[in-house]
PDB file of N, CA and C in Angstrom:
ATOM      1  N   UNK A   1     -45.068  31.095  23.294  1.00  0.00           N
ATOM      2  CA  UNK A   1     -44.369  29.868  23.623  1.00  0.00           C
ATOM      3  C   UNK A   1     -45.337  28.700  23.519  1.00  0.00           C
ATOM      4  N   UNK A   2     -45.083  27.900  23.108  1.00  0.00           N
ATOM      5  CA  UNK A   2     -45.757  26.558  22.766  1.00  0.00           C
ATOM      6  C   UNK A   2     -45.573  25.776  24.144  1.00  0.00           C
ATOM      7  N   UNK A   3     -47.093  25.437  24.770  1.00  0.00           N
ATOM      8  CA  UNK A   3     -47.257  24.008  25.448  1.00  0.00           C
ATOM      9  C   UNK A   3     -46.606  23.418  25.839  1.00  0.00           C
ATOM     10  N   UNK A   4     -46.178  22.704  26.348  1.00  0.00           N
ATOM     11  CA  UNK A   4     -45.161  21.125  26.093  1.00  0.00           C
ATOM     12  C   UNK A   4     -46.611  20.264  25.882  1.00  0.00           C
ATOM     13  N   UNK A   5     -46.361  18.955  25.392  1.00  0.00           N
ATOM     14  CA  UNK A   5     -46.792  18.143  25.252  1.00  0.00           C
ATOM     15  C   UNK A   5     -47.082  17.121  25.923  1.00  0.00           C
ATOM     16  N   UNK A   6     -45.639  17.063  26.991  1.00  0.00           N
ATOM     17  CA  UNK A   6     -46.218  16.366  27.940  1.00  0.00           C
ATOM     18  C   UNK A   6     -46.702  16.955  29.163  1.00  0.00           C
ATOM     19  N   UNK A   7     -47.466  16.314  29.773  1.00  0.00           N
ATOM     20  CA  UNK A   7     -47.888  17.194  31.417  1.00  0.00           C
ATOM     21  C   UNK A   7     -47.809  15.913  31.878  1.00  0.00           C
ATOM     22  N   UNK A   8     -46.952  16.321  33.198  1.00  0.00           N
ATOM     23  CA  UNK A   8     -47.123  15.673  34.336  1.00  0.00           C
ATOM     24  C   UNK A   8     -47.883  15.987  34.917  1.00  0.00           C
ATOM     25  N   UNK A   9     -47.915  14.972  36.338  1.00  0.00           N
ATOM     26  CA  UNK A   9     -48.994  14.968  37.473  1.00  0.00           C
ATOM     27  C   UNK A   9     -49.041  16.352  38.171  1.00  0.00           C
ATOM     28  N   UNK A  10     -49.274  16.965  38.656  1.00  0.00           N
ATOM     29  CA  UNK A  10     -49.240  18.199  39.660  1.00  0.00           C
ATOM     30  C   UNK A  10     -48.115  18.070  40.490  1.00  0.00           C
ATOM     31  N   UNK A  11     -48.446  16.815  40.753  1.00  0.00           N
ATOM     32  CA  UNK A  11     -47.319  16.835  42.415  1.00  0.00           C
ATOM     33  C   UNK A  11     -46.211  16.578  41.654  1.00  0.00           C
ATOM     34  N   UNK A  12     -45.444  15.828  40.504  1.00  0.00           N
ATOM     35  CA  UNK A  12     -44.845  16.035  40.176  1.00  0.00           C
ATOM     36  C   UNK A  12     -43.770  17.174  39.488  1.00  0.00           C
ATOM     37  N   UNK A  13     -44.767  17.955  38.541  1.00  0.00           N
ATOM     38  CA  UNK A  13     -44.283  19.118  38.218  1.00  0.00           C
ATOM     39  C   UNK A  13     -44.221  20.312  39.599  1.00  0.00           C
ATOM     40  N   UNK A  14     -44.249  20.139  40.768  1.00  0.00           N
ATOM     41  CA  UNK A  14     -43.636  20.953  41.617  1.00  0.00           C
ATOM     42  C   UNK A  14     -42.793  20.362  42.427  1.00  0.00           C
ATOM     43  N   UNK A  15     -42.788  19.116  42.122  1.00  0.00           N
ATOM     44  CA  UNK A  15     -41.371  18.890  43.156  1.00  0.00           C
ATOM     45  C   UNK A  15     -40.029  18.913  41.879  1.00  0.00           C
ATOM     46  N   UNK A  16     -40.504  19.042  40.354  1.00  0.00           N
ATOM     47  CA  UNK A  16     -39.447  19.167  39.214  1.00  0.00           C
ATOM     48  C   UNK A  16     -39.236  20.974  39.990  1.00  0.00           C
ATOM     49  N   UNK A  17     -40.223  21.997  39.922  1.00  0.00           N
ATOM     50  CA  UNK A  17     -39.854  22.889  39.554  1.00  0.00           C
ATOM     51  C   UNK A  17     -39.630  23.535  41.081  1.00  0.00           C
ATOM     52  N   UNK A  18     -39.487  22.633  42.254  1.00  0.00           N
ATOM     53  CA  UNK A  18     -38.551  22.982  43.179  1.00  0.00           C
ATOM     54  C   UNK A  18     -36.962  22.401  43.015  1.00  0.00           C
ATOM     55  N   UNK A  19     -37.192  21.225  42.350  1.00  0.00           N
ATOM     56  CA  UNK A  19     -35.712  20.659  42.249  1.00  0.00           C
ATOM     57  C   UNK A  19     -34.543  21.778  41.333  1.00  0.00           C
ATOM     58  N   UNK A  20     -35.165  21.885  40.428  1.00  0.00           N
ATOM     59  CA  UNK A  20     -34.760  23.540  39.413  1.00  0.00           C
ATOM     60  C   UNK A  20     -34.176  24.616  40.398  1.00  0.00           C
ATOM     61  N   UNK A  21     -35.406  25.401  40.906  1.00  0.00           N
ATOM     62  CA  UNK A  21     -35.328  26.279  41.441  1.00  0.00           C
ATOM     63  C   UNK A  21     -34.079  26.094  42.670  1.00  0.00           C
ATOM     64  N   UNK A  22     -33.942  25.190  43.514  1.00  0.00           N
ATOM     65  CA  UNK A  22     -33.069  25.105  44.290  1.00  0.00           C
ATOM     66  C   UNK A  22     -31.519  24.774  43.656  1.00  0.00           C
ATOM     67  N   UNK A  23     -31.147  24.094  42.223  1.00  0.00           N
ATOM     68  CA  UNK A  23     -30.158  24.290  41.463  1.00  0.00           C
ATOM     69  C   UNK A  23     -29.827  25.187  41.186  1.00  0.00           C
ATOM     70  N   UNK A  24     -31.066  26.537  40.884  1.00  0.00           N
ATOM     71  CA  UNK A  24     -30.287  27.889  40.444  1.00  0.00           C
ATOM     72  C   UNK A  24     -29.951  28.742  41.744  1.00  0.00           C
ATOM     73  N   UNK A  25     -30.662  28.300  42.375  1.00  0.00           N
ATOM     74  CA  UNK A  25     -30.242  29.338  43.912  1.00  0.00           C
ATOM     75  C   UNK A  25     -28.338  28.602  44.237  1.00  0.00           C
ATOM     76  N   UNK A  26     -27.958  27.712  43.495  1.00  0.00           N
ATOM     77  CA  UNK A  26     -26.913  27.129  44.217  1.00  0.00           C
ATOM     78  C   UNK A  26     -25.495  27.774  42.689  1.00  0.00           C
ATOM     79  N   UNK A  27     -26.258  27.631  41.910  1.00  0.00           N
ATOM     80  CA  UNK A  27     -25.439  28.388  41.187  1.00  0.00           C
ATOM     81  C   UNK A  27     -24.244  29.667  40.532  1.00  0.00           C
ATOM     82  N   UNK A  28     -23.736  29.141  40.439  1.00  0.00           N
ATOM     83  CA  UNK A  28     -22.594  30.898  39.921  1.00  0.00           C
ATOM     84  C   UNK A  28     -23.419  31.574  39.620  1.00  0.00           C
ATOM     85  N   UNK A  29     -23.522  32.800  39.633  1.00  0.00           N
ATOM     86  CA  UNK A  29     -24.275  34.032  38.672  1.00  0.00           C
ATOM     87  C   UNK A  29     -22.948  34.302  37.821  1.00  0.00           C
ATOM     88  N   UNK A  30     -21.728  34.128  37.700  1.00  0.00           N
ATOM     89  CA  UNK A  30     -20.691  34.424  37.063  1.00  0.00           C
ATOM     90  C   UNK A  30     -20.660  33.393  35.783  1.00  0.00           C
ATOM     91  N   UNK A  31     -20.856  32.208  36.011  1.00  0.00           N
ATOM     92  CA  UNK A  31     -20.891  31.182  35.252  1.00  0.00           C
ATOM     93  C   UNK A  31     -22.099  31.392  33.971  1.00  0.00           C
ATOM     94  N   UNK A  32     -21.608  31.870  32.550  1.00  0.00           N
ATOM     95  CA  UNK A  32     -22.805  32.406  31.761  1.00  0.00           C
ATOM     96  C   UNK A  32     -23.238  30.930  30.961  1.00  0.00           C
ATOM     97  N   UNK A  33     -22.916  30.170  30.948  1.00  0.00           N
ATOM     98  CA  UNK A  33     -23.456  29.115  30.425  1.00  0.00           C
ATOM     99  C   UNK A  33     -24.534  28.017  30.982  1.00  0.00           C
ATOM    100  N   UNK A  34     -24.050  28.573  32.385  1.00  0.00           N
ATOM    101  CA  UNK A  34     -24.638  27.661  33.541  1.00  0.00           C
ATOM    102  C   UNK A  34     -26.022  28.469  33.205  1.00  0.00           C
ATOM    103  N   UNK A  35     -26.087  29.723  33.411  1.00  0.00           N
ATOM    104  CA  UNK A  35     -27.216  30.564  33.764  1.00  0.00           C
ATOM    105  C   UNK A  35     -27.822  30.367  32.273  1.00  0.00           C
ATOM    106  N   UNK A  36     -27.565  30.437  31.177  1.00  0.00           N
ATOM    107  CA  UNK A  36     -28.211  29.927  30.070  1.00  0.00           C
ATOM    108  C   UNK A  36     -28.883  28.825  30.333  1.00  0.00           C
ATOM    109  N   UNK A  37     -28.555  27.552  30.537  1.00  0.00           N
ATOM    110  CA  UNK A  37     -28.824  26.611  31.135  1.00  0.00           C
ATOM    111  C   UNK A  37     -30.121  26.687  31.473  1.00  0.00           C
ATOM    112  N   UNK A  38     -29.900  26.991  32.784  1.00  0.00           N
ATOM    113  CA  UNK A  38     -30.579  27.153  34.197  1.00  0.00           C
ATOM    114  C   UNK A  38     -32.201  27.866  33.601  1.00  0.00           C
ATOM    115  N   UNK A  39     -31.706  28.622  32.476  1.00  0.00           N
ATOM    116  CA  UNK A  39     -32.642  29.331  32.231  1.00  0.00           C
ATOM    117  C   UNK A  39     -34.092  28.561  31.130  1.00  0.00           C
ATOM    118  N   UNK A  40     -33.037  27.712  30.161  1.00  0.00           N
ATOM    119  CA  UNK A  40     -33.854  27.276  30.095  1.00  0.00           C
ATOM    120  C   UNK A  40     -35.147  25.550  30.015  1.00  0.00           C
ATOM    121  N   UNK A  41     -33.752  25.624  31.260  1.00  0.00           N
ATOM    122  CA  UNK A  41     -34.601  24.444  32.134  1.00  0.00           C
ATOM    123  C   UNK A  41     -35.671  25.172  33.271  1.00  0.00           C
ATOM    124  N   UNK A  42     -35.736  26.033  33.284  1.00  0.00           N
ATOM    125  CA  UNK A  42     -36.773  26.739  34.229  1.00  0.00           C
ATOM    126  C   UNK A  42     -38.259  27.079  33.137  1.00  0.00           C
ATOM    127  N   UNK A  43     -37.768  27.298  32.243  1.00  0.00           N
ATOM    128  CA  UNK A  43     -38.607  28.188  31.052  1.00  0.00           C
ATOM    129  C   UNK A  43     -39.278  26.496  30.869  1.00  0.00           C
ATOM    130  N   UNK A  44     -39.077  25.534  30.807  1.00  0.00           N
ATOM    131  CA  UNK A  44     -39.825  24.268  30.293  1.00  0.00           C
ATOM    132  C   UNK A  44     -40.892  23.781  31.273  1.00  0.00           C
ATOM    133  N   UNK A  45     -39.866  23.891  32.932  1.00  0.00           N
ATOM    134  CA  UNK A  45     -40.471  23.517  33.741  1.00  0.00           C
ATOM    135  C   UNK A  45     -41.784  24.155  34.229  1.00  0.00           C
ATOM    136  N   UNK A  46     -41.665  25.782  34.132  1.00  0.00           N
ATOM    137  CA  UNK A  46     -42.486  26.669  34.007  1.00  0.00           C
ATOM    138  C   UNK A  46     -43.929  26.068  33.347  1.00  0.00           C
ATOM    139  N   UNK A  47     -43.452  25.645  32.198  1.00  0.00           N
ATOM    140  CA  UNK A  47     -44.243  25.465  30.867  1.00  0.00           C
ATOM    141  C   UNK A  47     -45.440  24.018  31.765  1.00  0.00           C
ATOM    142  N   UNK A  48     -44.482  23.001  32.199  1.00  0.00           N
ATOM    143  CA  UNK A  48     -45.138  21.890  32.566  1.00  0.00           C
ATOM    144  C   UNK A  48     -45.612  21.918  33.557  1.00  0.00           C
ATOM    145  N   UNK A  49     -45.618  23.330  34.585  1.00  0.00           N
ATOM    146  CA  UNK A  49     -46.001  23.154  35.966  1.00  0.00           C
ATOM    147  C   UNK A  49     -47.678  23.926  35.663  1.00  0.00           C
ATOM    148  N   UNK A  50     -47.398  24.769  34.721  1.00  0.00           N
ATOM    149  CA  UNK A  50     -49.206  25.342  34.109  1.00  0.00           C
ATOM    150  C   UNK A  50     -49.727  24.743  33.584  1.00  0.00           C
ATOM    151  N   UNK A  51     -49.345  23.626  32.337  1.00  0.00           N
ATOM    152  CA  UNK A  51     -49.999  22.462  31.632  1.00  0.00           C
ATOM    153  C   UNK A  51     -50.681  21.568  32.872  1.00  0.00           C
ATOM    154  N   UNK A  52     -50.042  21.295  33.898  1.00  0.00           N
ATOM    155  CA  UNK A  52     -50.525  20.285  35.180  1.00  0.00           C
ATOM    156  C   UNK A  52     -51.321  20.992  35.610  1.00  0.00           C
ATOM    157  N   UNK A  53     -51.227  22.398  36.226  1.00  0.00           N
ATOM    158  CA  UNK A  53     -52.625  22.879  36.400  1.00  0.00           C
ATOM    159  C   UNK A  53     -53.553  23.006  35.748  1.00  0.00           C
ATOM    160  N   UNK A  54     -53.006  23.389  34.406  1.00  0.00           N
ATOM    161  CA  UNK A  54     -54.211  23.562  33.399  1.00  0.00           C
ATOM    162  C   UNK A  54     -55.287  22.336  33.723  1.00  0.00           C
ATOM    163  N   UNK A  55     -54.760  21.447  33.414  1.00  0.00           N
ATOM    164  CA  UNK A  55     -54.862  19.834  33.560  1.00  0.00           C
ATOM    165  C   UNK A  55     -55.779  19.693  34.471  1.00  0.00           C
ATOM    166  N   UNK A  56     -55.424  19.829  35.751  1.00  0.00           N
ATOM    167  CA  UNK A  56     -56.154  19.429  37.078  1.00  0.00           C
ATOM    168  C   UNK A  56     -57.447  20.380  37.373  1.00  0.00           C
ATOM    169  N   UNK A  57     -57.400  21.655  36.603  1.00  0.00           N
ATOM    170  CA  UNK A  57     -58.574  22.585  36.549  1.00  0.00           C
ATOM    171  C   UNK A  57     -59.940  22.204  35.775  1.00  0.00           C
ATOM    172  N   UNK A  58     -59.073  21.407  34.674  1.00  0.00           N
ATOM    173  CA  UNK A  58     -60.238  20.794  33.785  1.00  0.00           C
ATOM    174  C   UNK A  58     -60.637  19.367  34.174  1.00  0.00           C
ATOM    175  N   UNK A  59     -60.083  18.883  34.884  1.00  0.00           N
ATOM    176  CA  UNK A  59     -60.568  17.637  35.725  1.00  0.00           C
ATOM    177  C   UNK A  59     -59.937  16.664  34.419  1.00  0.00           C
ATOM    178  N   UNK A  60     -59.054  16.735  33.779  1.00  0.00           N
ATOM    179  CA  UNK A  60     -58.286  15.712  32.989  1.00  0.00           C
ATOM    180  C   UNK A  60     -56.904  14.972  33.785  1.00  0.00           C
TER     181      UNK A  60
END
């Protein structure tokens, strides 16, 4: 999987990838489009919440 390109701040990309996470906890599991969705707005956020660490590890 490729990077994203952009990285946010730290504190940002975990209050994105609590805002996510608490959308899918509220979600249908019946609803298959939703959960497509859901899925891969998690899979990005994922992506930008390690780029921010990456980030903050290297002191960038």
């Amino acid at each position: 999987m490729k990077l994203p390109t952009f990285v946010p701040s730290l504190p940002a990309a975990i209050a994105t990838a609590r805002e996510y996470l608490a959308q899918a906890e509220r979600a249908d599991i019946h609803d298959h489009g939703r959960m497509i969705e859901l899925h891969g707005s998690l899979t990005v956020c994922l992506g930008q919440l390690l780029a921010a660490l990456d980030a903050e590890g290297s002191g960038q």
